[in-house]
N, C-alpha and C. Protein backbone atom coordinates (compact mmCIF):
# COMPACT_ATOMS: atom_id res chain seq x y z
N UNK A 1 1.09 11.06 -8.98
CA UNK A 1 0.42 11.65 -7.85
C UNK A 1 1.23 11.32 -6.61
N UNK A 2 1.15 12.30 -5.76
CA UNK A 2 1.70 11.60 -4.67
C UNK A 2 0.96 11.38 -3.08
N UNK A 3 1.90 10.83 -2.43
CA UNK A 3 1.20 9.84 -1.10
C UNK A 3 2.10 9.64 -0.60
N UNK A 4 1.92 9.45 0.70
CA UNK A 4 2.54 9.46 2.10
C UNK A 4 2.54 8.01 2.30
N UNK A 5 4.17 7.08 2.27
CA UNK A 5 4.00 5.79 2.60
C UNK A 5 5.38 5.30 3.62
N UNK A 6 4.68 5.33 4.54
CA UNK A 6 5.74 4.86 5.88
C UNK A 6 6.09 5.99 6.01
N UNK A 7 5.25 7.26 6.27
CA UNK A 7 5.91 8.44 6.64
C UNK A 7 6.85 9.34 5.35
N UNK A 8 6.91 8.74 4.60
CA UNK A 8 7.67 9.45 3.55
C UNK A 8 6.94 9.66 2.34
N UNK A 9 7.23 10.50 1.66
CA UNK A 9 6.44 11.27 0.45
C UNK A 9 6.94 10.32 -0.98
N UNK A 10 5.73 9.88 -1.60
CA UNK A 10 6.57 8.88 -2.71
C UNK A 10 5.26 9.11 -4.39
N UNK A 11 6.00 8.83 -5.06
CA UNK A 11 4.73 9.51 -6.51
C UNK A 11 4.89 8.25 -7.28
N UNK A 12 3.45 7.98 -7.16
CA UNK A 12 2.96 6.85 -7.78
C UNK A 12 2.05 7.62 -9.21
N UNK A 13 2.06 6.40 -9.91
CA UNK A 13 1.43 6.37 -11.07
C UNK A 13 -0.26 6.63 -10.70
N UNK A 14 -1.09 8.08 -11.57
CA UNK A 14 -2.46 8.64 -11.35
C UNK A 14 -3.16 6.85 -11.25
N UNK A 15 -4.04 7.24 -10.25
CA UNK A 15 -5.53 6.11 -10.28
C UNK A 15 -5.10 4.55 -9.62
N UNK A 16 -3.78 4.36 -9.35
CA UNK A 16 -3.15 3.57 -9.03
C UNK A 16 -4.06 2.74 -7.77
N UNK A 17 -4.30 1.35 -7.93
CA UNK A 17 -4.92 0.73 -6.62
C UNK A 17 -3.53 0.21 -5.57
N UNK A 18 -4.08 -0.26 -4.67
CA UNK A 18 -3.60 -0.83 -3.39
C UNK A 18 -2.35 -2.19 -4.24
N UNK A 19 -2.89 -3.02 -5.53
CA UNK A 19 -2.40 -4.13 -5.65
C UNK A 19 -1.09 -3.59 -6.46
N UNK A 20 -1.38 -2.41 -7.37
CA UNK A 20 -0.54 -1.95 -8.30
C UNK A 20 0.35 -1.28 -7.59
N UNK A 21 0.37 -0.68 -6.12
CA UNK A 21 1.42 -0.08 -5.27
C UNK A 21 2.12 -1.32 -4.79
N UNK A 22 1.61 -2.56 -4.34
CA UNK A 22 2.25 -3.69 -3.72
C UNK A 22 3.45 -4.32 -4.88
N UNK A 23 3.06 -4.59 -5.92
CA UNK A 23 3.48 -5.03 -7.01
C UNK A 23 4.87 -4.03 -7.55
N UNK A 24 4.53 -2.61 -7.96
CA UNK A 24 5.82 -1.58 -7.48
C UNK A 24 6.28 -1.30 -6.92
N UNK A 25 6.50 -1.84 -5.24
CA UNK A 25 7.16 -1.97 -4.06
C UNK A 25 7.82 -3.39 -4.15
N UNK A 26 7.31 -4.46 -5.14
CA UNK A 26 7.95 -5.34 -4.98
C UNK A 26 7.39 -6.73 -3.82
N UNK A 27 6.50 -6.28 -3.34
CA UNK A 27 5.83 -6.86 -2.19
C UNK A 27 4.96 -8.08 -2.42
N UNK A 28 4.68 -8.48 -3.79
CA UNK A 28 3.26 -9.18 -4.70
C UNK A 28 4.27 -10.34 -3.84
N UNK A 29 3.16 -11.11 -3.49
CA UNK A 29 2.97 -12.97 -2.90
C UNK A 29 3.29 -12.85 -1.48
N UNK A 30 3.72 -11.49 -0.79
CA UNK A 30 4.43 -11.19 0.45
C UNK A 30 3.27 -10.99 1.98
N UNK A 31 3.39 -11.43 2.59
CA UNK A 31 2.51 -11.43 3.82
C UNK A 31 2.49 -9.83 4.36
N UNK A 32 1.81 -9.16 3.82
CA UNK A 32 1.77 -7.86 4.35
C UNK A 32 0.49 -7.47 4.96
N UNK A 33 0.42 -6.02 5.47
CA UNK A 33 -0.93 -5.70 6.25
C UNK A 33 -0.78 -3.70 5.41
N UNK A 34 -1.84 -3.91 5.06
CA UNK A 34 -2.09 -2.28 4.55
C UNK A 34 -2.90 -1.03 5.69
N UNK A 35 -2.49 -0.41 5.64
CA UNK A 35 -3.25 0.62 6.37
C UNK A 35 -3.27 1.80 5.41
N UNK A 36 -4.64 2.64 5.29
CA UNK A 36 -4.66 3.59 4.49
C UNK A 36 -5.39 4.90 5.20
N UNK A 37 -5.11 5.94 5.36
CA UNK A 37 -5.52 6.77 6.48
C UNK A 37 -6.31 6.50 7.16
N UNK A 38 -5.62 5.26 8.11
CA UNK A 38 -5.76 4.78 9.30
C UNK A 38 -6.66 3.72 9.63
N UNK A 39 -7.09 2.91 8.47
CA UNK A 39 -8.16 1.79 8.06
C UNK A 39 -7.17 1.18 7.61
N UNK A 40 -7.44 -0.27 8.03
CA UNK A 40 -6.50 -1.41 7.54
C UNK A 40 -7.52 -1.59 6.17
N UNK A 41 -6.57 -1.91 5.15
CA UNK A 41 -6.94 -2.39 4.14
C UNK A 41 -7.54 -3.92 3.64
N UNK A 42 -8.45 -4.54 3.48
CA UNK A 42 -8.40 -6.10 3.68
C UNK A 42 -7.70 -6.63 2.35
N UNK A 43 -7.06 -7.53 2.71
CA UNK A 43 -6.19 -8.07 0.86
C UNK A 43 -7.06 -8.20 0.11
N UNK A 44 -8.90 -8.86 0.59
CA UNK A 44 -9.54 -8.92 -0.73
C UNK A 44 -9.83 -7.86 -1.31
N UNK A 45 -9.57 -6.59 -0.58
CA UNK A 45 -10.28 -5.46 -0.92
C UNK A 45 -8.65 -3.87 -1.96
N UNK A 46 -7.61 -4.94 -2.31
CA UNK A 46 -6.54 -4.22 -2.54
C UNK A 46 -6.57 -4.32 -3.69
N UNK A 47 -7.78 -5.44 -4.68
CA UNK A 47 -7.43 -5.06 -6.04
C UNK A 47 -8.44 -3.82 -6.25
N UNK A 48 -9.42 -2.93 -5.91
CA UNK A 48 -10.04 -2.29 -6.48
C UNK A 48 -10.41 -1.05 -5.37
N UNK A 49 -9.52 -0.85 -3.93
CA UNK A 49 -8.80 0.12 -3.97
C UNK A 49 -7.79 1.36 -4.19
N UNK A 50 -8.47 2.22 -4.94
CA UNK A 50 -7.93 3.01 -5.71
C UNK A 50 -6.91 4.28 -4.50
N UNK A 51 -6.35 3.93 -4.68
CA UNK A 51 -5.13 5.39 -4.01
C UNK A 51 -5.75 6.98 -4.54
N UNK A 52 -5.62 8.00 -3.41
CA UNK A 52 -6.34 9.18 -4.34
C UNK A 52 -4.77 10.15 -3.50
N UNK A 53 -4.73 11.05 -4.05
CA UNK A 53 -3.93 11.99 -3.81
C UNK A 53 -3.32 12.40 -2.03
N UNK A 54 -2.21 12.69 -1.74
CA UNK A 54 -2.20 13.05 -0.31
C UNK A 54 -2.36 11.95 0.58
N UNK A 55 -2.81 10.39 0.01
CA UNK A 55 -3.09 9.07 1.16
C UNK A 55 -2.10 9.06 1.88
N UNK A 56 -2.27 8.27 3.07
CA UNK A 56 -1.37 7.80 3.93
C UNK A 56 -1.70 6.61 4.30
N UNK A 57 -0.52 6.24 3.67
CA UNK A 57 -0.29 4.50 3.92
C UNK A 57 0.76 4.24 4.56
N UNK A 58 0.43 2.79 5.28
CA UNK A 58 1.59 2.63 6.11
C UNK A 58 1.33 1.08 5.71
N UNK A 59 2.75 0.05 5.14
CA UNK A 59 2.53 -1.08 4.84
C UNK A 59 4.06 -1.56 5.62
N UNK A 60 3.25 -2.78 6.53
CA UNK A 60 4.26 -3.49 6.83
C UNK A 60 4.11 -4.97 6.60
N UNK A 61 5.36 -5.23 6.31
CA UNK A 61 5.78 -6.68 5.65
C UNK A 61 6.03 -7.37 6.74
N UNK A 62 5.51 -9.17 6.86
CA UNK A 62 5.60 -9.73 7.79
C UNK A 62 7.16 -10.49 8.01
N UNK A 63 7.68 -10.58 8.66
CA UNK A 63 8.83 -11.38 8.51
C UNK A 63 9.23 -12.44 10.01
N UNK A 64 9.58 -13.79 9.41
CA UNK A 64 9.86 -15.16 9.78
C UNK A 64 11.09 -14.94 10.40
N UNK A 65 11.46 -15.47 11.51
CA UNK A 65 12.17 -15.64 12.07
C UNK A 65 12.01 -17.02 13.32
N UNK A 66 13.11 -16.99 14.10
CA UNK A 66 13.17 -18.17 15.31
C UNK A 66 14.67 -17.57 16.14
């Protein structure tokens, strides 16, 4: 199916949740923030958020610096 993530068009696996997109992005243990047409996602709420067709997500990864 596909979905809109960071602006770009990307095809994920049907029924797919929030944790199973993090995990195929590579992102699992990573300080991130989800947004899903336009609702932040809460992390407790990413294992049984299901992705549906056409979403728009926008996920950004936190990153450490000094």
């Amino acid at each position: 199916m596909n979905i809109q993530l960071n602006g770009h068009p990307r095809d994920i696996p049907d029924g797919a949740t929030v944790t199973q997109l993090i995990e195929l992005l590579g992102y699992a243990g990573k300080r991130i923030a989800v947004e899903r047409n336009g609702e932040i996602v809460p992390k407790s709420q990413h294992g049984i958020t299901s992705l549906n067709v056409d979403d728009k997500l926008e996920i950004v990864v936190a990153v450490g610096g000094g």
